[in-house]
C-alpha atoms as a PDB file:
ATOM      1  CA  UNK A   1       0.000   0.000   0.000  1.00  0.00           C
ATOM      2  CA  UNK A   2       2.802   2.244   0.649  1.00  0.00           C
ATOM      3  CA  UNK A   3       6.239   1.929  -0.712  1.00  0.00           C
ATOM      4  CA  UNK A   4       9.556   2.331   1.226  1.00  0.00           C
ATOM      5  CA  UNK A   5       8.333   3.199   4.586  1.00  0.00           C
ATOM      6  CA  UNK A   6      11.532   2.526   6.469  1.00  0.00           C
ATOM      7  CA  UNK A   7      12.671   5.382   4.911  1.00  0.00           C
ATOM      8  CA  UNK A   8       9.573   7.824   4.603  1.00  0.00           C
ATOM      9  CA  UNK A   9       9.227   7.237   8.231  1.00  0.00           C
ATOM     10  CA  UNK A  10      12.804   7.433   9.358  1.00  0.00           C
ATOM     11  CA  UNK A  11      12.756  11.049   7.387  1.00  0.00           C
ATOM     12  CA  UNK A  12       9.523  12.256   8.459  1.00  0.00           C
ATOM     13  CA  UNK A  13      10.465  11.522  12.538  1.00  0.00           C
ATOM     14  CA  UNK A  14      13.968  13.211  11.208  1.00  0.00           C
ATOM     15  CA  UNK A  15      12.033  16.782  10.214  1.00  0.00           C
ATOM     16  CA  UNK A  16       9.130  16.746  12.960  1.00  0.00           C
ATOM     17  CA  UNK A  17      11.166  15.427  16.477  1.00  0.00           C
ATOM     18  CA  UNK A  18      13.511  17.425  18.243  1.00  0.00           C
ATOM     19  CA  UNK A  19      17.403  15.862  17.885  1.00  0.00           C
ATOM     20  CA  UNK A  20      17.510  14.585  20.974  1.00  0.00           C
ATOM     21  CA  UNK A  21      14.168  12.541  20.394  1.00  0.00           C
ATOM     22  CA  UNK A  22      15.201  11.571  17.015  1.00  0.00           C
ATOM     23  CA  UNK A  23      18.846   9.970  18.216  1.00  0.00           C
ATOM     24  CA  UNK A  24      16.770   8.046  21.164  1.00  0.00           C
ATOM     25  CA  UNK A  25      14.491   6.442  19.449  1.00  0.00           C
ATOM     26  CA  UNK A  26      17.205   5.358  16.380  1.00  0.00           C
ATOM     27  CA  UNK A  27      19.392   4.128  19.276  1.00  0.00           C
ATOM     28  CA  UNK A  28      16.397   2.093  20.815  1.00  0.00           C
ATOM     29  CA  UNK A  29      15.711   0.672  17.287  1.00  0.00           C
ATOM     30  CA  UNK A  30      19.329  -0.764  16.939  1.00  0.00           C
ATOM     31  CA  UNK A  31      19.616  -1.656  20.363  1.00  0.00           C
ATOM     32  CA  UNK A  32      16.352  -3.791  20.292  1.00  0.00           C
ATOM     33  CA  UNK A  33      17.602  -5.388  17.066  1.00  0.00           C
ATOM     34  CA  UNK A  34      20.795  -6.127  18.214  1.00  0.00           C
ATOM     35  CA  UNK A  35      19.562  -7.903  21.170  1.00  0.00           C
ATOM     36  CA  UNK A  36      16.749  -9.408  19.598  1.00  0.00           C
ATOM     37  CA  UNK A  37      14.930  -9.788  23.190  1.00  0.00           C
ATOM     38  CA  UNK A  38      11.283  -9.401  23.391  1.00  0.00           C
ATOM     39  CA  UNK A  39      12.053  -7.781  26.797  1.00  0.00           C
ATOM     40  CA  UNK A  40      14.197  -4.897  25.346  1.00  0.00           C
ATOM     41  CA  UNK A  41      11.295  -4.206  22.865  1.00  0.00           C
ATOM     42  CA  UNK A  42       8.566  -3.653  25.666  1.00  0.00           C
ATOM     43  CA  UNK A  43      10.950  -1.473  27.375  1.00  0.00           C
ATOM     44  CA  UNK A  44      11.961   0.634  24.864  1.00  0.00           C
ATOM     45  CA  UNK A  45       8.334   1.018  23.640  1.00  0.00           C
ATOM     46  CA  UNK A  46       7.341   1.912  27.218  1.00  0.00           C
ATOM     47  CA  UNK A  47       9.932   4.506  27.203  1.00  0.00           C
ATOM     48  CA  UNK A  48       8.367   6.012  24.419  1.00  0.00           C
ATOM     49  CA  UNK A  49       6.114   7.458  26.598  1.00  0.00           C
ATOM     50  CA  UNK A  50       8.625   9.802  28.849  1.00  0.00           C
ATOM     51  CA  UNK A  51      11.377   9.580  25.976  1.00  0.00           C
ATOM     52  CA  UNK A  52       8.981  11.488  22.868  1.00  0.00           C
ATOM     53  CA  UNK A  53       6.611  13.959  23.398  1.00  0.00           C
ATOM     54  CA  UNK A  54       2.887  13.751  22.262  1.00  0.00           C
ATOM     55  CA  UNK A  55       3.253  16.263  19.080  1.00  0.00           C
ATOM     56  CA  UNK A  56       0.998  16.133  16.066  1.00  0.00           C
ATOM     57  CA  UNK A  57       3.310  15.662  13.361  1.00  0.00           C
ATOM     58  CA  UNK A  58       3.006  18.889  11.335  1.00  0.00           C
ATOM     59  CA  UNK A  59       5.765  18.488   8.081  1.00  0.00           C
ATOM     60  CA  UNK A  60       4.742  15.996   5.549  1.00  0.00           C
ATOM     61  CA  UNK A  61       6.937  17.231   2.809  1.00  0.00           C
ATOM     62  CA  UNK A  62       9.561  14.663   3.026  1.00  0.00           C
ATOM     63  CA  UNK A  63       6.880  11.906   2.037  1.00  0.00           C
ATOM     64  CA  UNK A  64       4.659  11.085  -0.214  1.00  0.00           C
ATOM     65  CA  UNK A  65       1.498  13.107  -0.464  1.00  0.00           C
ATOM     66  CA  UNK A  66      -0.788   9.716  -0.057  1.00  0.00           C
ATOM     67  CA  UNK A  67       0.953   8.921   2.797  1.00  0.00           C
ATOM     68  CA  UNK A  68       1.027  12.495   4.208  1.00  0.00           C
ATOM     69  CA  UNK A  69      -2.544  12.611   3.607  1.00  0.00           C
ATOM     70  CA  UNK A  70      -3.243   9.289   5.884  1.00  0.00           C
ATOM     71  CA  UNK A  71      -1.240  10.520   8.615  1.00  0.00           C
ATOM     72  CA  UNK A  72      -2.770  13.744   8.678  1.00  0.00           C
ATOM     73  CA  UNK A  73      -6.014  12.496   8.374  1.00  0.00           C
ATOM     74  CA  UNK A  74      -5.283   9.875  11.203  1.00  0.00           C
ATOM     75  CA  UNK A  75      -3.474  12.997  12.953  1.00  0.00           C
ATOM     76  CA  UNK A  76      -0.746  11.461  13.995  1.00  0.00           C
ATOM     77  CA  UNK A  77       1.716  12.208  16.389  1.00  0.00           C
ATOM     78  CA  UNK A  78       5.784  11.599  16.665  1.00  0.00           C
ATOM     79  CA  UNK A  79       5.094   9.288  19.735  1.00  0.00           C
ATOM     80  CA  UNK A  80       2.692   7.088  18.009  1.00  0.00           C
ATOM     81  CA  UNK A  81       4.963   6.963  14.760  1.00  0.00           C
ATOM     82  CA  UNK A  82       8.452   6.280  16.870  1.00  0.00           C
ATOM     83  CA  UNK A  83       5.840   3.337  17.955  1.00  0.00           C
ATOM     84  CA  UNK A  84       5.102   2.030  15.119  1.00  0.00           C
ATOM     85  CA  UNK A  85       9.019   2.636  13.025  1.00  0.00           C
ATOM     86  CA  UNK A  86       9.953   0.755  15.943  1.00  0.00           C
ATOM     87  CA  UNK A  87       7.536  -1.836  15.245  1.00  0.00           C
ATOM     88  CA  UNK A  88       8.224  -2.325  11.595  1.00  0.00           C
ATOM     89  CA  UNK A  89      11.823  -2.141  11.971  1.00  0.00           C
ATOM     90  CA  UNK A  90      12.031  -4.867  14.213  1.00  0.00           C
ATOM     91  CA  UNK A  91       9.714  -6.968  12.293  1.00  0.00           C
ATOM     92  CA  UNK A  92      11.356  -6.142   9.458  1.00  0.00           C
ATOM     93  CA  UNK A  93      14.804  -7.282  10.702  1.00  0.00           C
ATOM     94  CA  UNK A  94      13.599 -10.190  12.911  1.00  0.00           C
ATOM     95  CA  UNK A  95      10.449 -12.589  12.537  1.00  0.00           C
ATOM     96  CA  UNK A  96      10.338 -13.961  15.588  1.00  0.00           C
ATOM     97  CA  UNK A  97       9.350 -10.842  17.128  1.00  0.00           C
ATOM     98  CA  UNK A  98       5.708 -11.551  15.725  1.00  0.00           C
ATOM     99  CA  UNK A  99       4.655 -13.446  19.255  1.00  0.00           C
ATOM    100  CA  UNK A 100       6.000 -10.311  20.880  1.00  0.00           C
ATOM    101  CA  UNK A 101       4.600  -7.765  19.019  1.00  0.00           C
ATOM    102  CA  UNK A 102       1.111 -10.072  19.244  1.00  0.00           C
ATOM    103  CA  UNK A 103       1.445  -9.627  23.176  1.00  0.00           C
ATOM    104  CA  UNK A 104       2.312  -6.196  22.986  1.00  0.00           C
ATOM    105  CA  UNK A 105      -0.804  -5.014  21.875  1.00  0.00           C
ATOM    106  CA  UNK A 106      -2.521  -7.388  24.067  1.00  0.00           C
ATOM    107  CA  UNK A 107      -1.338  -5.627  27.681  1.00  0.00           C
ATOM    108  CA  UNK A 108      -1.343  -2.000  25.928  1.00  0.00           C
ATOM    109  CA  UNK A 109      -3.198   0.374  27.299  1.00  0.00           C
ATOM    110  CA  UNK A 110      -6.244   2.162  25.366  1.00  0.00           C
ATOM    111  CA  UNK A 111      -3.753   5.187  23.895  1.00  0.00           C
ATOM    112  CA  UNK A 112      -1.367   2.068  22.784  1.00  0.00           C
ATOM    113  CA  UNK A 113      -3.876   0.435  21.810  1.00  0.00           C
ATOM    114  CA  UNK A 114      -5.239   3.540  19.270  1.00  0.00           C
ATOM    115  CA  UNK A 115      -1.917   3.457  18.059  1.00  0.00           C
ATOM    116  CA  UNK A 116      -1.849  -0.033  17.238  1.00  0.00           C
ATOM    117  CA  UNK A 117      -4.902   0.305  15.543  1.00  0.00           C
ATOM    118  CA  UNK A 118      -4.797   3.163  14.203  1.00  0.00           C
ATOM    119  CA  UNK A 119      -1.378   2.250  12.035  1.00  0.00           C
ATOM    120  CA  UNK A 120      -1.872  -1.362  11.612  1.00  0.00           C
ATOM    121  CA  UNK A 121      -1.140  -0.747   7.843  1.00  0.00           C
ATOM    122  CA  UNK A 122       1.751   0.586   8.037  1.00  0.00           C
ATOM    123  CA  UNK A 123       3.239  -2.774   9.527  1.00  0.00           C
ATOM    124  CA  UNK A 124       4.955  -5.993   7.740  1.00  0.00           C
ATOM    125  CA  UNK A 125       2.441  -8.246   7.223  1.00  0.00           C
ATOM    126  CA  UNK A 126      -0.533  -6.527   8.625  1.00  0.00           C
ATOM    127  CA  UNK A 127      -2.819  -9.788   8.687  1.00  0.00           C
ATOM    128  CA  UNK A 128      -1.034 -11.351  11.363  1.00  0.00           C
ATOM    129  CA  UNK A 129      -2.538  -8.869  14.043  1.00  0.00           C
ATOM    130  CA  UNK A 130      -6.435  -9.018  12.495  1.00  0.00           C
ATOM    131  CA  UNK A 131      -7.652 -10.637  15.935  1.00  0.00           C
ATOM    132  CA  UNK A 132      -6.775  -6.879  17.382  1.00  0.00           C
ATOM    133  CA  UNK A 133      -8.762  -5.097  14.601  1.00  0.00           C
ATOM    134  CA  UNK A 134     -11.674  -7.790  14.507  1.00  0.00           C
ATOM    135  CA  UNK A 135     -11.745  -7.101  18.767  1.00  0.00           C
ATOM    136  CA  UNK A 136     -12.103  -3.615  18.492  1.00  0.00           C
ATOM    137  CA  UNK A 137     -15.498  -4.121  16.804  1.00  0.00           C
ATOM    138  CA  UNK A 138     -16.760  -5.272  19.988  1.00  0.00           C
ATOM    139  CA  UNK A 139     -15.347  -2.519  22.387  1.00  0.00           C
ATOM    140  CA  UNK A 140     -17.521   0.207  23.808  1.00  0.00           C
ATOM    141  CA  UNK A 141     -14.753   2.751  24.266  1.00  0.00           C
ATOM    142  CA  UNK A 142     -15.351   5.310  21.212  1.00  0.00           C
ATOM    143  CA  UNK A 143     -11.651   6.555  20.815  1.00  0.00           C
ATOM    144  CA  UNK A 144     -10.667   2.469  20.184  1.00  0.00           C
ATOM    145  CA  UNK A 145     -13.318   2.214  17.679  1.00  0.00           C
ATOM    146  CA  UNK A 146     -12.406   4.877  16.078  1.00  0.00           C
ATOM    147  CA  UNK A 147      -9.272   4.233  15.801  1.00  0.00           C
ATOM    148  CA  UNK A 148      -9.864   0.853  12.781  1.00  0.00           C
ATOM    149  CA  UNK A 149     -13.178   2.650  11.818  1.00  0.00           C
ATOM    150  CA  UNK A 150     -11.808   6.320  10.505  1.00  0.00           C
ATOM    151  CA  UNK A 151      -9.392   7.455   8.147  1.00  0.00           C
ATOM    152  CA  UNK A 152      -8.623   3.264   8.129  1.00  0.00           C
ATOM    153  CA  UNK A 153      -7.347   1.386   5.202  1.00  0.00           C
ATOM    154  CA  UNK A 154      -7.025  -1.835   7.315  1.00  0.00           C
ATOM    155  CA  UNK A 155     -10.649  -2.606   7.074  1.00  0.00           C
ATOM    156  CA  UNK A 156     -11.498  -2.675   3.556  1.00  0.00           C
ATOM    157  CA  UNK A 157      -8.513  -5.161   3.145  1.00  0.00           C
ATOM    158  CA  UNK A 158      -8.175  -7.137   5.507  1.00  0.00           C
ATOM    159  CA  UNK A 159     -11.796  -7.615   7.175  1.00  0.00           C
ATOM    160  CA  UNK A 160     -14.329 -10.078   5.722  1.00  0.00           C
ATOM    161  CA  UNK A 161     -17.907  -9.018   4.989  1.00  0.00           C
ATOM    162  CA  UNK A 162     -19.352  -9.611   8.183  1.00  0.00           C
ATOM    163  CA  UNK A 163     -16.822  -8.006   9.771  1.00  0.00           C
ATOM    164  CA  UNK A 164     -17.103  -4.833   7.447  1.00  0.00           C
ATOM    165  CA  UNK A 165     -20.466  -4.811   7.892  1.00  0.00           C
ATOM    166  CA  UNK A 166     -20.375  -5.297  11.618  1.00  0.00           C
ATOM    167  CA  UNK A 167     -18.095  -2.315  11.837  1.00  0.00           C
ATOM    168  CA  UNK A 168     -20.114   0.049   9.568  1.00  0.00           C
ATOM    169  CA  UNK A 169     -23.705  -0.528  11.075  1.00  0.00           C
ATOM    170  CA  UNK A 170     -21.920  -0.208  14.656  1.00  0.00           C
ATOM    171  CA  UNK A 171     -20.046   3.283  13.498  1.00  0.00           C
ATOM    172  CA  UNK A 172     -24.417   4.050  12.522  1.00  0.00           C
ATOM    173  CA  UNK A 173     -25.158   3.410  15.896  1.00  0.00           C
ATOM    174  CA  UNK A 174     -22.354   4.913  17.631  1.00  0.00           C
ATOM    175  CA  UNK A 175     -22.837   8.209  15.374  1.00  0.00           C
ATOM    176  CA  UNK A 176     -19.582   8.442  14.311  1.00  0.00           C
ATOM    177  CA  UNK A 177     -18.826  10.123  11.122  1.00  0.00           C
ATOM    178  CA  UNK A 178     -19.309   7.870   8.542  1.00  0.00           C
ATOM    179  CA  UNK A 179     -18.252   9.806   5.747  1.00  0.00           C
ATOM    180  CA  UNK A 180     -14.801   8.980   7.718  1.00  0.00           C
ATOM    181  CA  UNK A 181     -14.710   5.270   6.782  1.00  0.00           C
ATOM    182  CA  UNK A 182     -12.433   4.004   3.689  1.00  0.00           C
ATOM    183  CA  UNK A 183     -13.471   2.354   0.786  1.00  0.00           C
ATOM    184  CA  UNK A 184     -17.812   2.424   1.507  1.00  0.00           C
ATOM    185  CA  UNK A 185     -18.420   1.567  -1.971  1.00  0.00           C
ATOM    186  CA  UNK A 186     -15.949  -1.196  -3.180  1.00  0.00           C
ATOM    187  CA  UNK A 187     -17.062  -3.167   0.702  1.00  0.00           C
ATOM    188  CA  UNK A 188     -20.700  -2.722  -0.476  1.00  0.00           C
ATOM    189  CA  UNK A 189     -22.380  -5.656  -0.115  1.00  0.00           C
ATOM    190  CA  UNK A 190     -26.209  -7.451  -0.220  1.00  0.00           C
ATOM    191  CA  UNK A 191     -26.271  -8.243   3.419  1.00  0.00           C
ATOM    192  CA  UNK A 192     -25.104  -4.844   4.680  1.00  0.00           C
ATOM    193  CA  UNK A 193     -27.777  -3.262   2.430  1.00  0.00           C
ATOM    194  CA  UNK A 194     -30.425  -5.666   3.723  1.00  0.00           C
ATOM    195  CA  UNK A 195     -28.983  -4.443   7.449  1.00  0.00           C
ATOM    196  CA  UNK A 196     -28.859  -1.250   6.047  1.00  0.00           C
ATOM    197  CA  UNK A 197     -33.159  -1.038   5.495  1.00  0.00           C
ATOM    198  CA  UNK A 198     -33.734  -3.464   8.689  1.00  0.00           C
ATOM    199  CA  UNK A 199     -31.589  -0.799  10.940  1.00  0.00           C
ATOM    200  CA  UNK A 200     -33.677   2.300   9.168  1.00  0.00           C
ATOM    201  CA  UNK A 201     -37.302   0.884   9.881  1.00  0.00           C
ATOM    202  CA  UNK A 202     -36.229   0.495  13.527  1.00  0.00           C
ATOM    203  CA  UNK A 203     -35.074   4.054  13.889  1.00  0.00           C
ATOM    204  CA  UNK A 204     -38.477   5.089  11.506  1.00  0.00           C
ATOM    205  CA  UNK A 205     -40.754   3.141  13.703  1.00  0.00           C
ATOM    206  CA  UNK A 206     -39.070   4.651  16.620  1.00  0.00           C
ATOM    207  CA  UNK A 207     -39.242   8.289  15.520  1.00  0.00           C
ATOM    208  CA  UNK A 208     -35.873   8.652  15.202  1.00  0.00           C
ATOM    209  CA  UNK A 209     -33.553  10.408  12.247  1.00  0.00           C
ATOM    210  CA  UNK A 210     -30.708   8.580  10.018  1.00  0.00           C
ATOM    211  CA  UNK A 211     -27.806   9.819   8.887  1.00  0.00           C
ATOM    212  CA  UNK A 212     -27.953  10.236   4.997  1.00  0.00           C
ATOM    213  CA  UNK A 213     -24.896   8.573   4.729  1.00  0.00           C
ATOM    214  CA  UNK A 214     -25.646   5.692   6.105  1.00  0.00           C
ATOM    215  CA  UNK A 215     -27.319   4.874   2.825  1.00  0.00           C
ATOM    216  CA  UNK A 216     -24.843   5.040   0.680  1.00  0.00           C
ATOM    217  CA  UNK A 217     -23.528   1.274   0.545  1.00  0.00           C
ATOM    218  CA  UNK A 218     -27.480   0.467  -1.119  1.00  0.00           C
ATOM    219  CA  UNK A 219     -26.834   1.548  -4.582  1.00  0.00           C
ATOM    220  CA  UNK A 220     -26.474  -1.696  -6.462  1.00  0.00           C
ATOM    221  CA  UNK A 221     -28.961  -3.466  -4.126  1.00  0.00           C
ATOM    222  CA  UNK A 222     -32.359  -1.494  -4.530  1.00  0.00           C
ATOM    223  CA  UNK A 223     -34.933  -4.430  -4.720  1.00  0.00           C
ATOM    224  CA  UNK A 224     -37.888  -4.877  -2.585  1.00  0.00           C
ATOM    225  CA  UNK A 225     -38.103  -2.871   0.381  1.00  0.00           C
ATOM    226  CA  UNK A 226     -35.351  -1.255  -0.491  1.00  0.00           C
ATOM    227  CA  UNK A 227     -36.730   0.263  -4.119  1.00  0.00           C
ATOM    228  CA  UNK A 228     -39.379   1.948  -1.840  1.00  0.00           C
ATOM    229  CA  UNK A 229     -37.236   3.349   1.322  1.00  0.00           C
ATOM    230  CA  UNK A 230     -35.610   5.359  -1.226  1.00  0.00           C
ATOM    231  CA  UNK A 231     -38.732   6.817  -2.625  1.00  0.00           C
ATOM    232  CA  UNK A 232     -39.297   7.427   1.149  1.00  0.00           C
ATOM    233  CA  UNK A 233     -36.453   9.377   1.255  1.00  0.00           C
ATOM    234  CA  UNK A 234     -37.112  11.189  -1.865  1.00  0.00           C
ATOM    235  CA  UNK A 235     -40.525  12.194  -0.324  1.00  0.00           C
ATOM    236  CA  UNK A 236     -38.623  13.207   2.214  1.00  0.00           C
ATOM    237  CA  UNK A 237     -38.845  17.028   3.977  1.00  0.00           C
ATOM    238  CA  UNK A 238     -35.169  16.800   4.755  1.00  0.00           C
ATOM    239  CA  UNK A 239     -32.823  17.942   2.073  1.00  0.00           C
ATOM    240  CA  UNK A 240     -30.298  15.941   2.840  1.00  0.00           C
ATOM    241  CA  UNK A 241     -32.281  12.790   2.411  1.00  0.00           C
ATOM    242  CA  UNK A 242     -33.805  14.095  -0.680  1.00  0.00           C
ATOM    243  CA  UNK A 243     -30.329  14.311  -1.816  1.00  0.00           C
ATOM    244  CA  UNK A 244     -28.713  10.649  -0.629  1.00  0.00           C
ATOM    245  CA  UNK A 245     -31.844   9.292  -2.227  1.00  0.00           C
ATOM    246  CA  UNK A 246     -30.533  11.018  -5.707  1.00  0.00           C
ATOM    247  CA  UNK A 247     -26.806  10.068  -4.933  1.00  0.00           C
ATOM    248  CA  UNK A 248     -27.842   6.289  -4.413  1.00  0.00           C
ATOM    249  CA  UNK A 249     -29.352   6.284  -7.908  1.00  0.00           C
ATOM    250  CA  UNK A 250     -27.150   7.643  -9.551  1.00  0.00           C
ATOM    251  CA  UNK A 251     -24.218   5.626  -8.298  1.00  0.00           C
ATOM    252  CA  UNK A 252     -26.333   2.439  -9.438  1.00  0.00           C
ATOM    253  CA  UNK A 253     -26.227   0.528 -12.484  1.00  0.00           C
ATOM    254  CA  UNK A 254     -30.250  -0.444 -11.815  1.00  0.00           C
ATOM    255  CA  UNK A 255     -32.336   0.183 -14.274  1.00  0.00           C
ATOM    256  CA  UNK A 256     -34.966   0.848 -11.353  1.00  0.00           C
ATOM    257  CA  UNK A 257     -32.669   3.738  -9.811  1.00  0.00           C
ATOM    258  CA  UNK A 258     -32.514   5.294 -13.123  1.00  0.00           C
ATOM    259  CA  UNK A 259     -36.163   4.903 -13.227  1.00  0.00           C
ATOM    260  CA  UNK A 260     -36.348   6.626  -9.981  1.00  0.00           C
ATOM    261  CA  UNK A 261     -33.770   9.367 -10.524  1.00  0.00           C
ATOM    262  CA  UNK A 262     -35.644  10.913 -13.519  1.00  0.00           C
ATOM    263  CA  UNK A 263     -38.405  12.100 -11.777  1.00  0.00           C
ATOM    264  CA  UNK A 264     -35.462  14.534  -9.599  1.00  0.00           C
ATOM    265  CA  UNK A 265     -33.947  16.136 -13.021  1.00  0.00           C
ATOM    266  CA  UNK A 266     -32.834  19.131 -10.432  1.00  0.00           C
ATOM    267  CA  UNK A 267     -30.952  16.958  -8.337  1.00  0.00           C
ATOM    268  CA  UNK A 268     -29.790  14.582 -11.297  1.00  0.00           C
ATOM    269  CA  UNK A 269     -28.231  17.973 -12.848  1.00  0.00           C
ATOM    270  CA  UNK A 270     -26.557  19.085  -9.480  1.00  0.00           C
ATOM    271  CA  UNK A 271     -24.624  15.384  -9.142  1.00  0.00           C
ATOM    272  CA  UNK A 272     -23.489  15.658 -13.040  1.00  0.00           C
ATOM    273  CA  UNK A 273     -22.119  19.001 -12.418  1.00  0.00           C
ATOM    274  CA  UNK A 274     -20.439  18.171  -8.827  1.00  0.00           C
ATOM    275  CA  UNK A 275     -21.710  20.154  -6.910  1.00  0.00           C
ATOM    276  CA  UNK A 276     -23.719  17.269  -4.928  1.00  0.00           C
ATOM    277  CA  UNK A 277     -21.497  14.301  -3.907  1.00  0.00           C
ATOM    278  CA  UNK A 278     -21.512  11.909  -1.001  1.00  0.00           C
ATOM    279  CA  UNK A 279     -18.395  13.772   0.696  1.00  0.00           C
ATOM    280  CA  UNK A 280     -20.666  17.790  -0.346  1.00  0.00           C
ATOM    281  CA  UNK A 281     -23.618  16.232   1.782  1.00  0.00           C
END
């Protein structure tokens, strides 16, 4: 996903922590290497703590821009990225710290634990720490979920559908910003939409509002019930419904969305021109 890390990260963590930071955390890298002791690891990354302050990164300019743009989405900070260079580099030089690096992040506390998370990508072999990913589904601690759920390539890769799916509808519930989660349209699937109209009759028959965006997986699955909660939502008094009801057609390849999408021309004209996309609304 991205190419030549070591160094992107080694030159990044060069421009944004002061020297003395910078020469610690280098040191710690060798020295961990060198000794190849799980001990020394979960030392030095406990160190990290006093050793690095907790900075948001602020010069990407060294790095690629689609990297830069992760990080800065993800808001990362020099601690969490000394973390996770010391992670890789480790890994990189040494397989057998896998185990460790698997028990790491299960006695970290929750700000480790974000970190993990939040930069699972960016380590070799990413798959081998799913079970940490697929766990944070289930916790009730918002900063954790957010943590795999925003700004996250992990997901869309490595998570199966049910998994996906799990994490999306929970994001619904949780009201996070789902305009924040990767990849909504290639993980679009015939279950979540089918979850996707169960969820919304609950909240309808409860009195309660949706977010618009929550719709947006439903595109390529309008049958049934489906075909007429979007007319609902074109019928809508809200906008911004109105508007995720024209987006959903329009992103389909249904003949019945088409159908649907010419009785809005206004709306139809406003999605053509840009002005109206899912990340406008």
């Amino acid at each position: 996903m991205f190419d030549n890390l070591e160094v992107d990260l080694e030159g990044l963590l060069k421009k944004n922590l002061v020297k003395s930071e910078f020469d610690w955390i280098a040191k710690a890298i060798n020295e961990t290497i060198d000794s190849a002791s799980s001990r020394k690891l979960y030392l030095n990354y406990s160190l990290c703590n006093s050793k690095i302050e907790d900075e948001e990164l602020s010069e990407f300019k060294s790095i690629p821009s689609h990297l830069g743009q992760y990080l800065s989405l993800k808001k990362a900070s020099g601690r969490e990225l000394s973390r996770i260079w010391l992670l890789r580099e480790v890994l990189e030089n040494d397989e057998s710290f896998v185990d460790a690096v698997k028990k790491l992040i299960e006695i970290s506390d929750t700000a480790e634990l974000e970190t993990f998370l939040k930069y699972l990508t960016l380590l070799p072999n990413p798959q081998n720490y799913q079970f940490a990913a697929v766990e944070a589904l289930r916790t009730n601690i918002a900063t954790v979920f957010d943590a795999i759920s925003q700004y996250n390539p992990y997901p869309v890769k490595f998570f199966t559908d049910q998994q996906w799916n799990q994490m999306f509808l929970k994001a619904a519930f949780m009201q996070q910003d789902l305009g924040a989660i990767a990849n909504i349209d290639e993980r679009a699937n015939a279950d979540l939409a089918r979850i996707i109209s169960d969820y919304a009759h609950e909240r309808w028959a409860a009195s309660r509002t949706i977010d618009p965006l929550f719709w947006r997986p439903v595109s390529n699955f309008l049958t049934g019930t489906l075909v007429n909660d979007i007319k609902r939502l074109f019928s809508s008094e809200n906008p911004r419904e109105n508007k995720a009801a024209a987006l959903v057609c329009f992103n389909s390849k249904l003949t019945v969305a088409e159908d649907l999408l010419k009785e809005y021309p206004k709306l139809r004209e406003e999605i053509k021109e840009g002005s109206l996309t899912w990340q406008t609304l």
